[in-house]
Protein backbone atom coordinates (compact mmCIF):
# COMPACT_ATOMS: atom_id res chain seq x y z
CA UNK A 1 106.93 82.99 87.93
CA UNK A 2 104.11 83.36 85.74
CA UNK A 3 101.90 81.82 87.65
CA UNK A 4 102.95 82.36 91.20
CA UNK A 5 102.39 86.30 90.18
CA UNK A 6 98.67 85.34 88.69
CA UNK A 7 97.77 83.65 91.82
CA UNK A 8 98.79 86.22 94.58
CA UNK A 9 97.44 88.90 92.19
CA UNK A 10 94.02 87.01 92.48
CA UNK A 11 94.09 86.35 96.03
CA UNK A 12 95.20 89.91 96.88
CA UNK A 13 91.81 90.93 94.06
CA UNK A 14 89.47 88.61 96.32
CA UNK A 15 90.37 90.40 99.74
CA UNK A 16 90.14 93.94 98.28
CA UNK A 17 86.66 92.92 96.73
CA UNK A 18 85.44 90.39 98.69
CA UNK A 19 83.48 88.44 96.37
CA UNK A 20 80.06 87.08 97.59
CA UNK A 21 81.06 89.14 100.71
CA UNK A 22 83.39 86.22 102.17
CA UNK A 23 85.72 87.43 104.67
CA UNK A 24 89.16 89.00 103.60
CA UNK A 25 90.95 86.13 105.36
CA UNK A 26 89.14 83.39 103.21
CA UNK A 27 90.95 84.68 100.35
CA UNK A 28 94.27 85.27 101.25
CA UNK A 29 94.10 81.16 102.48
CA UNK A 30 92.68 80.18 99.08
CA UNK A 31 95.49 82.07 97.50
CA UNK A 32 97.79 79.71 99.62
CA UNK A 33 96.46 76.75 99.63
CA UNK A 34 95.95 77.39 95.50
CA UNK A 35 100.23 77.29 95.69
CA UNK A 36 100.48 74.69 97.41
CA UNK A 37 97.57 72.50 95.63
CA UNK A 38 99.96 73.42 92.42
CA UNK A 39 103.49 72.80 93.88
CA UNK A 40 104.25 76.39 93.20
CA UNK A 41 105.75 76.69 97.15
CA UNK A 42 106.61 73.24 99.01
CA UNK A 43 105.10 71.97 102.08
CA UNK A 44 108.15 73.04 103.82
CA UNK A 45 108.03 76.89 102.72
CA UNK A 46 104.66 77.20 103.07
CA UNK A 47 104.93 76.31 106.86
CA UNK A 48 108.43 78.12 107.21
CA UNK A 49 106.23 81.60 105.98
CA UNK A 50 103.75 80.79 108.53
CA UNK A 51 105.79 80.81 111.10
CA UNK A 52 107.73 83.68 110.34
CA UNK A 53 104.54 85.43 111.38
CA UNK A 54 105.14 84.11 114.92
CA UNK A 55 105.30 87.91 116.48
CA UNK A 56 102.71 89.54 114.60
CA UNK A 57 100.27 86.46 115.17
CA UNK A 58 101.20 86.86 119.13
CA UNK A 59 100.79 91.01 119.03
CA UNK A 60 97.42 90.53 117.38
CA UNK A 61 96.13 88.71 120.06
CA UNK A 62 97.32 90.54 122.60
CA UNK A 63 95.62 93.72 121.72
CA UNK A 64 92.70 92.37 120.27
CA UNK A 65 92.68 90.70 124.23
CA UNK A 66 92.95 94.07 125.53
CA UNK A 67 90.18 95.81 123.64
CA UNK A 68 87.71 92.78 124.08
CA UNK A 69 88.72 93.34 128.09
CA UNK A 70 88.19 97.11 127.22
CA UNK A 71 84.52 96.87 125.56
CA UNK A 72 83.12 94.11 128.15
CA UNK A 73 84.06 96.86 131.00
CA UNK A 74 82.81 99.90 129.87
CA UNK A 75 86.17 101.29 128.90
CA UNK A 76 85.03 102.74 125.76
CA UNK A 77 81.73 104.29 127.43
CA UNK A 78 83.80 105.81 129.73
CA UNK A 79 86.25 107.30 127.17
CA UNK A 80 82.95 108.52 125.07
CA UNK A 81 81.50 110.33 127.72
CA UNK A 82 85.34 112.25 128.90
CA UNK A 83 85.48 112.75 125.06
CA UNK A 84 82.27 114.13 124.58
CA UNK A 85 82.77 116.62 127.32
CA UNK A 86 85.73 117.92 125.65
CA UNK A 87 84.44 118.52 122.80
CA UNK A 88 81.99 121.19 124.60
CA UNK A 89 79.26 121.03 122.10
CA UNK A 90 80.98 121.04 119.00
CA UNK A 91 81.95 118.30 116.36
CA UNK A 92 85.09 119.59 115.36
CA UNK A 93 86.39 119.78 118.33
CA UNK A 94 85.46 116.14 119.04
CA UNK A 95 86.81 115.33 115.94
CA UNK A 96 89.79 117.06 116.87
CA UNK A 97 90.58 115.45 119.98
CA UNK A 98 89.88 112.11 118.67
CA UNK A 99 92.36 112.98 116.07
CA UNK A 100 95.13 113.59 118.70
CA UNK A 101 94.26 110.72 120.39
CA UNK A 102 94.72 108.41 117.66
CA UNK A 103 98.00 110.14 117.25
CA UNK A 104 99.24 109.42 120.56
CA UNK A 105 97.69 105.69 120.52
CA UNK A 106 99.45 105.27 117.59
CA UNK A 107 103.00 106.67 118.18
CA UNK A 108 102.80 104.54 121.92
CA UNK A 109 101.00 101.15 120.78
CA UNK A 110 101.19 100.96 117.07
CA UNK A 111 98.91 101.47 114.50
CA UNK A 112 97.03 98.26 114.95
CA UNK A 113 95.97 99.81 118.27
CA UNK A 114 94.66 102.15 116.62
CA UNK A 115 92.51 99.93 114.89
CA UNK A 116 91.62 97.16 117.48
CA UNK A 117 91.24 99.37 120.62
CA UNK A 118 91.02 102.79 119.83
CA UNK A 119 87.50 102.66 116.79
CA UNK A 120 85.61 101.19 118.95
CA UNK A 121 85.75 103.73 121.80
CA UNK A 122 85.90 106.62 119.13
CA UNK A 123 82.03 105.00 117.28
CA UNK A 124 81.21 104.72 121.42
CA UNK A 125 82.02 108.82 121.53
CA UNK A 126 80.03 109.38 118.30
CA UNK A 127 76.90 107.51 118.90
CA UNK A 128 77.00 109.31 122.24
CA UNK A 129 77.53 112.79 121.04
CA UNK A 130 75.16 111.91 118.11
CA UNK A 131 77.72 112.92 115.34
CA UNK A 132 77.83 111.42 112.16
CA UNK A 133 79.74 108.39 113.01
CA UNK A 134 82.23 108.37 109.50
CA UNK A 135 84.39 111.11 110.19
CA UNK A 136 85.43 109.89 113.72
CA UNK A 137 86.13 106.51 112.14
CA UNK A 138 88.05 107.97 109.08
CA UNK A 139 89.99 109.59 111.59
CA UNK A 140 90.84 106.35 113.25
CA UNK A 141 91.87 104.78 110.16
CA UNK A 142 94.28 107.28 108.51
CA UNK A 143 95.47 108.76 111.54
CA UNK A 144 96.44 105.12 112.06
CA UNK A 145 99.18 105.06 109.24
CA UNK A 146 99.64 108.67 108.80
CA UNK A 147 101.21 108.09 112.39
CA UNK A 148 103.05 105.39 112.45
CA UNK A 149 106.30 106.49 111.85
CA UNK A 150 106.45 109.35 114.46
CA UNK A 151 108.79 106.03 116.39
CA UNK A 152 110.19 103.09 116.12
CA UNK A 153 107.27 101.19 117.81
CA UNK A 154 104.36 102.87 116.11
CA UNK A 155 104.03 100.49 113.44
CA UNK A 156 105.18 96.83 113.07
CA UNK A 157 106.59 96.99 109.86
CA UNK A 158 109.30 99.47 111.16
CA UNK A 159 110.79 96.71 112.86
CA UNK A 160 110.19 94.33 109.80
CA UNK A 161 111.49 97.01 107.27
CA UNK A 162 115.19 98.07 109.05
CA UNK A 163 115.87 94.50 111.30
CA UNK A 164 118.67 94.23 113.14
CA UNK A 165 119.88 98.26 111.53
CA UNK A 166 116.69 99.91 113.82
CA UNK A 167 118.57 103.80 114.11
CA UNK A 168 118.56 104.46 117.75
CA UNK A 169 115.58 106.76 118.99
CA UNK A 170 117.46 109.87 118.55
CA UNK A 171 118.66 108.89 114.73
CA UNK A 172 115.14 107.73 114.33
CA UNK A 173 113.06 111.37 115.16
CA UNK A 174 116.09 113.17 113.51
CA UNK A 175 114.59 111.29 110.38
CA UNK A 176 111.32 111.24 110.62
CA UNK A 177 109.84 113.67 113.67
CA UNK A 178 109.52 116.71 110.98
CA UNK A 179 108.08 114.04 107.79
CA UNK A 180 105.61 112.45 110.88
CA UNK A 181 104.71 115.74 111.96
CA UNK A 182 103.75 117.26 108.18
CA UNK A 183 102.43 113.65 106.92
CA UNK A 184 99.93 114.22 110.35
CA UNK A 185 98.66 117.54 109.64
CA UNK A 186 98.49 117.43 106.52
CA UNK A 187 95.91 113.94 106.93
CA UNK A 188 93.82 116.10 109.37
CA UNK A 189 93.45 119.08 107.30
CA UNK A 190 92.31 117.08 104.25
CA UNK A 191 90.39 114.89 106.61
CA UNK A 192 88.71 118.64 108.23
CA UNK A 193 88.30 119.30 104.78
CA UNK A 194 86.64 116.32 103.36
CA UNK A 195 83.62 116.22 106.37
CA UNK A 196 83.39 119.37 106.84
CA UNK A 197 79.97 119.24 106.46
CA UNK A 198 79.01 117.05 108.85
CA UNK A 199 81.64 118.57 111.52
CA UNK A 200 79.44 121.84 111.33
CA UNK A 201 76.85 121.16 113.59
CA UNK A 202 76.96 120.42 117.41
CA UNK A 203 78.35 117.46 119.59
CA UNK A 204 75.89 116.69 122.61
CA UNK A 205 77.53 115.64 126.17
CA UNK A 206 75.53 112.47 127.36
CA UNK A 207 74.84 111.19 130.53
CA UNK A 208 77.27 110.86 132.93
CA UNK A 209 79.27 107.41 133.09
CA UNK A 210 81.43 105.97 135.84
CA UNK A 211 84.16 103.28 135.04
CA UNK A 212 83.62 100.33 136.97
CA UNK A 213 86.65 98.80 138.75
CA UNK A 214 87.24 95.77 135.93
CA UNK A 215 86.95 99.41 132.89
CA UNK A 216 90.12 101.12 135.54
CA UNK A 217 91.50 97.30 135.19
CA UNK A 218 91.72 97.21 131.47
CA UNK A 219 92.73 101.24 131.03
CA UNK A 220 95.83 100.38 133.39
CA UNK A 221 96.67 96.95 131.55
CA UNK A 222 96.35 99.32 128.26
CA UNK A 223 98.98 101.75 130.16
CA UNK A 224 101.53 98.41 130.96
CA UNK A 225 101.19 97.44 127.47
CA UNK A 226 102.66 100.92 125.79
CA UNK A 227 105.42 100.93 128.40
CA UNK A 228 106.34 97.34 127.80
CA UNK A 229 106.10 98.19 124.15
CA UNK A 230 108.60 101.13 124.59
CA UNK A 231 110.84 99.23 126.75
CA UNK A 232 111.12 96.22 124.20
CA UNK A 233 111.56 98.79 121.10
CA UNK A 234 114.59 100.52 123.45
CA UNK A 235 116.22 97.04 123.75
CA UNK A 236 115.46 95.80 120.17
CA UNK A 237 113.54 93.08 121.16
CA UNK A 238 110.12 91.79 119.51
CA UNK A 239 106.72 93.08 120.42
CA UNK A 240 104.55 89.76 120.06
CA UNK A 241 105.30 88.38 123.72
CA UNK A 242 105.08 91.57 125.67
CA UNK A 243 101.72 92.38 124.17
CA UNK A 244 100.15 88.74 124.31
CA UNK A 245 101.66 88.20 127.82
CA UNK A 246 100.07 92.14 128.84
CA UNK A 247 96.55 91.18 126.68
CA UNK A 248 95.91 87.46 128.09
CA UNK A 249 97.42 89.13 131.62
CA UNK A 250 94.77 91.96 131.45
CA UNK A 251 91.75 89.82 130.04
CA UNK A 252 92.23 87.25 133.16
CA UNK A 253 92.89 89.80 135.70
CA UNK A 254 89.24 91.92 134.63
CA UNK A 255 87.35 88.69 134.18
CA UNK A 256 88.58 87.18 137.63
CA UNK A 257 87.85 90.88 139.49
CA UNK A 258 84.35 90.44 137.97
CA UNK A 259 83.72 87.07 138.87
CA UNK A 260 83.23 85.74 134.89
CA UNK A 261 85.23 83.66 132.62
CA UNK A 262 87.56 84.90 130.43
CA UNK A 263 85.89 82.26 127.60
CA UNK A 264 83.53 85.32 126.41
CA UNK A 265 86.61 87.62 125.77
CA UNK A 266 88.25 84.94 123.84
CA UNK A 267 85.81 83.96 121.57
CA UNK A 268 85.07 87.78 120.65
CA UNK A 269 88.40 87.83 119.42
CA UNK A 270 88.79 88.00 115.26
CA UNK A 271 90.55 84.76 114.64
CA UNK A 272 90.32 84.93 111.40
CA UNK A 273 92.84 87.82 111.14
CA UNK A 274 95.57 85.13 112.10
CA UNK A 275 94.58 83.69 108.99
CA UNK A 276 94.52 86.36 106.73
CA UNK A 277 97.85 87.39 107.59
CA UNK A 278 99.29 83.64 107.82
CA UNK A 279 98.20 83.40 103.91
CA UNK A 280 100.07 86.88 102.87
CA UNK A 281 103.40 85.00 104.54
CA UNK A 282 102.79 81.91 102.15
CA UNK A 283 101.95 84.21 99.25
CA UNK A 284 105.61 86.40 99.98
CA UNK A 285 107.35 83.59 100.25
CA UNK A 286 106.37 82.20 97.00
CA UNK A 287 107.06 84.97 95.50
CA UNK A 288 109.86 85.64 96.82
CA UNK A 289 111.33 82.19 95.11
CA UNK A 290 110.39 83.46 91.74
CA UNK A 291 113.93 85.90 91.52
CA UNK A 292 111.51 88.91 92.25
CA UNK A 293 113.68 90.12 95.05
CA UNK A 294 116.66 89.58 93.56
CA UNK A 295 115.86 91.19 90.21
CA UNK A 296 114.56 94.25 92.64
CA UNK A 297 117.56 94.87 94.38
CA UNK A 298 119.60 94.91 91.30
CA UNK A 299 117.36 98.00 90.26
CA UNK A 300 117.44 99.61 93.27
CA UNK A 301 120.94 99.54 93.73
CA UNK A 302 121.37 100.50 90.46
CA UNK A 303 119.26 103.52 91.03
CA UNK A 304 120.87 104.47 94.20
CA UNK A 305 124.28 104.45 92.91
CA UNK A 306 123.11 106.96 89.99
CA UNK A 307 120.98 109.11 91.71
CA UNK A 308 120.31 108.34 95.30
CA UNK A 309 117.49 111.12 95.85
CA UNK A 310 115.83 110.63 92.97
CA UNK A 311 115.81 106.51 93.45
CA UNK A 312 114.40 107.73 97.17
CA UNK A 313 111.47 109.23 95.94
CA UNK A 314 110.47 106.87 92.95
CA UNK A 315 110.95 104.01 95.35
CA UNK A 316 109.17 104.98 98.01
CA UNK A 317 106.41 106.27 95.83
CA UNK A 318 106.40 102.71 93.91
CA UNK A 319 106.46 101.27 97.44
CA UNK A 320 103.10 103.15 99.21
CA UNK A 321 101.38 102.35 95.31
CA UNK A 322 102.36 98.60 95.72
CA UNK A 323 101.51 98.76 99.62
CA UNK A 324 97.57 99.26 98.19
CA UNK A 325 97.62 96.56 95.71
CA UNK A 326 99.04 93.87 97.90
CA UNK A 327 99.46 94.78 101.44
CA UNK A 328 101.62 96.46 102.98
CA UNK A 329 102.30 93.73 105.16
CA UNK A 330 103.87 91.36 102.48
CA UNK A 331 104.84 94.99 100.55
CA UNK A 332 107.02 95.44 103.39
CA UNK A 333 108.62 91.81 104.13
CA UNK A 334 109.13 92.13 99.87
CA UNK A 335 111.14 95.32 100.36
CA UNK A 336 113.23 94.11 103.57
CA UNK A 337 114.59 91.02 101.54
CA UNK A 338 115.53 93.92 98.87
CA UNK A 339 116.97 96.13 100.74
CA UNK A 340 119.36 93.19 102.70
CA UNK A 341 120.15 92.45 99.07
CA UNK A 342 121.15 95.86 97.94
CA UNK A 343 122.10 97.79 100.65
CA UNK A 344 121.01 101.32 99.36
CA UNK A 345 121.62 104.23 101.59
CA UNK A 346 119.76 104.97 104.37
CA UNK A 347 117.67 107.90 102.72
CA UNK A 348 116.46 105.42 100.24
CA UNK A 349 115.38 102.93 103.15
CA UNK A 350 113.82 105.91 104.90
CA UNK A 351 112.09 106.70 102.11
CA UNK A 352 110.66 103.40 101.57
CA UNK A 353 109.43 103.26 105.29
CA UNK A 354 107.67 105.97 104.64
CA UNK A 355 105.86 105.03 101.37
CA UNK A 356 105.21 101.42 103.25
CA UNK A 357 103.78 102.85 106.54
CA UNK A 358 101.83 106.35 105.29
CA UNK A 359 100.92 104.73 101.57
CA UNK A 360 98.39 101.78 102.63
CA UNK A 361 96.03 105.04 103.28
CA UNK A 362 94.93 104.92 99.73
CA UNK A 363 92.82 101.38 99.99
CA UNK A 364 90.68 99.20 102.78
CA UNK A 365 93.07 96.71 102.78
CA UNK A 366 96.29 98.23 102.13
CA UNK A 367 97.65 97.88 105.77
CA UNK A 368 97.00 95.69 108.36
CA UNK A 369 95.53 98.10 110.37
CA UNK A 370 93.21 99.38 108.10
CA UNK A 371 91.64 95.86 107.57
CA UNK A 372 91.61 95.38 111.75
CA UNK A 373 90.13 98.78 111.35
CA UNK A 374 87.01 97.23 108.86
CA UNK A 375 86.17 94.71 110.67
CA UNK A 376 85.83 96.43 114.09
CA UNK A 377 83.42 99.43 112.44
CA UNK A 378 81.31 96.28 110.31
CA UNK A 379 80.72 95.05 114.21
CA UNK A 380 79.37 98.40 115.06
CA UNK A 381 76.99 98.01 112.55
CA UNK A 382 79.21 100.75 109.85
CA UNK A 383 80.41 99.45 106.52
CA UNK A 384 83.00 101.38 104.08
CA UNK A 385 83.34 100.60 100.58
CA UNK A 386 86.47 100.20 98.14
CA UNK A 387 85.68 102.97 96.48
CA UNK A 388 84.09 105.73 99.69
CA UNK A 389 87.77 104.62 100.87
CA UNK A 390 89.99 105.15 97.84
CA UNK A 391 88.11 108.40 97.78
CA UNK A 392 88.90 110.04 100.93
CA UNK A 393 92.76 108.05 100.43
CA UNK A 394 93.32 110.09 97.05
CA UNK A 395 92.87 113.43 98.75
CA UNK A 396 94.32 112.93 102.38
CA UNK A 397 97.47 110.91 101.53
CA UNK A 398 98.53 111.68 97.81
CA UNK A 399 100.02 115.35 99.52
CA UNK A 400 100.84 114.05 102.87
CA UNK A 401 102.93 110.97 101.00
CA UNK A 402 104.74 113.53 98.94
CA UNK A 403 105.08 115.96 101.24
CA UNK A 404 106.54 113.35 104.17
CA UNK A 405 108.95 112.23 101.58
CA UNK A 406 110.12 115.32 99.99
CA UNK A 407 110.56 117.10 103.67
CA UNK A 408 112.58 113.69 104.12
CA UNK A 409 115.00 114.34 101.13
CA UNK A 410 115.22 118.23 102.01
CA UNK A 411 116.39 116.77 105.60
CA UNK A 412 119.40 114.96 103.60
């Protein structure tokens, strides 16, 4: 156990630091391979992990299609310019509406979304406006998780965390509409807050840009893809197919209205996300043979049966904290296998959705969508340390996390 813990700790150390600035992914598949190399996970359970990634690999790909389609056809100009406008000369209100529209991308698409399609548009609206680029992009990134449990589809790990005991969509904003809602504002106050320095001068307009034919192609294929994705949430089904079949759908349909080859679109696409997240699989599943989940649920059903509200809180505190240091991606698939174990009440799971979905705020590569996040502002030429991160994570999501969670517990 020993050793299996050493390994992922290392591996999960080399994405958050990146050392000699290799990518996130050639970590997490070092840390995998390293398990196998040392027979602490067999063949067979290494390639059993990978596969349980199956959905998430396919919804990657499918938005990461869509924005690709999005930036080749002036989407994200487009969206710049109507943004700018809004704003009417001032960069809080820009910063405001790109706030709200991260909220609404978000609760409709997810917060990966967020990340893939939504920061590139929003670093389009600030290099047009000529605003300091960082707060627009901060607000992509928090808003991102601080968001995604306004519904069931918002973020993947939702759909990980409960399985086949997803509350219907009334149970679910009974919940968590009122924790969303304060979790939200309180992110974009402490966000307003943080920059507001750089929010206090103006936002300028830009030139006027029209959105070609193949740009209306890819907003409309954006449009199919949230209603597919509410449709499949309202029947319980997985995401992956309906947003690779709308992404590869969209990308052909734009490319063949232009009279190009959808090869460009493909090869813009980060592979090497697949990766990253197909080596956090192996690394959960060897731990996961180590007794960690079963010695887990024995302490969290002990808690629950003692105190239930007090074991909510410390859990899903514990749970946004461990979220940082390892993922909340294998965080999350971790505390499903608990929670099938021990079968605490549901203000205990809520809780832990909460510190799972709104907790990976505090780090660059404590969600998913945060690291998806990176590596679409490092192509815009933007970079954002560990630390510049972990700084403006401290003061937005330490009060929205306990706030969220202690509204949650006053709910009952």
């Amino acid at each position: 156990m020993i050793a299996t813990v050493a390994i992922c700790a290392a591996a999960t150390a080399g994405v958050i630091v990146r050392p000699f600035r290799w990518p996130e992914a050639v970590w997490a598949v070092l840390g995998a391979t390293l398990l196998l190399v040392t027979g602490l996970i067999a063949p067979a359970g290494a390639w059993a992990a990978v596969l349980k990634g199956g959905d998430v690999y396919l919804f990657l790909i499918g938005m990461m299609l869509l924005s690709e389609a999005a930036r080749a056809h002036g989407l994200f100009d487009w969206v710049a310019h109507r943004a700018a406008a809004g704003a009417r000369g001032s960069a809080a209100r820009l910063f405001t509406l790109v706030f709200l529209v991260g909220v609404v991308v978000t609760a409709f698409l997810s917060n990966d979304a967020t990340a893939v399609v939504l920061t590139p548009a929003v670093y389009a609206v600030a290099r047009q406006a000529k605003v300091a680029p960082l707060p627009l992009l901060f607000a992509c990134a928090l808003v991102a998780n601080a968001a995604s449990f306004l519904l069931p589809i918002s973020n993947p790990a939702n759909l990980v965390l409960y399985a086949s005991d997803l509350p219907r969509l009334g149970a679910w904003l009974a919940a968590f509409a009122l924790p969303s809602v304060v979790a939200i504002g309180t992110t974009y106050l402490a966000l307003r807050w943080l920059f507001r320095a750089d929010l206090a001068g103006p936002a300028e307009r830009g030139a006027a840009v029209a959105l070609s034919g193949g740009g209306r192609m890819a907003l409309a294929g954006i449009g199919v893809t949230a209603a597919l994705l509410t449709l499949a949430s309202a029947l319980g089904s997985d995401l992956g197919w309906p947003t690779f079949g709308a992404g590869v759908a969209t990308a052909l349909v734009v490319q063949w209205r232009a009279g190009a080859s959808p090869l460009p679109l493909v090869r813009a696409v980060s592979w090497s996300v697949l990766l990253l997240v197909a080596g956090l699989f192996v690394m959960v599943e060897a731990l996961a043979g180590t007794g960690l989940i079963g010695w887990l649920a024995a302490r969290l059903s002990d808690g629950a049966a003692s105190d239930p509200r007090a074991t909510a809180a410390v859990a899903g505190g514990l749970l946004a904290v461990g979220s940082n240091l390892v993922n909340n991606l294998p965080a999350g698939l971790i505390a499903a296998q608990t929670i099938a174990t021990a079968h605490p009440p549901a203000i205990v799971v809520d809780a832990l959705l909460i510190g799972v979905d709104l907790g990976p705020n505090l780090s660059i590569t404590g969600s998913l969508a945060t690291i998806l996040w990176l590596i679409a502002i490092r192509r815009e030429g933007e970079d954002v340390t560990f630390l510049q991160f972990l700084r403006v994570g401290v003061v937005t999501t330490a009060p929205a996390l306990v706030l969220a969670i202690g509204v949650r517990l006053l709910i009952g």
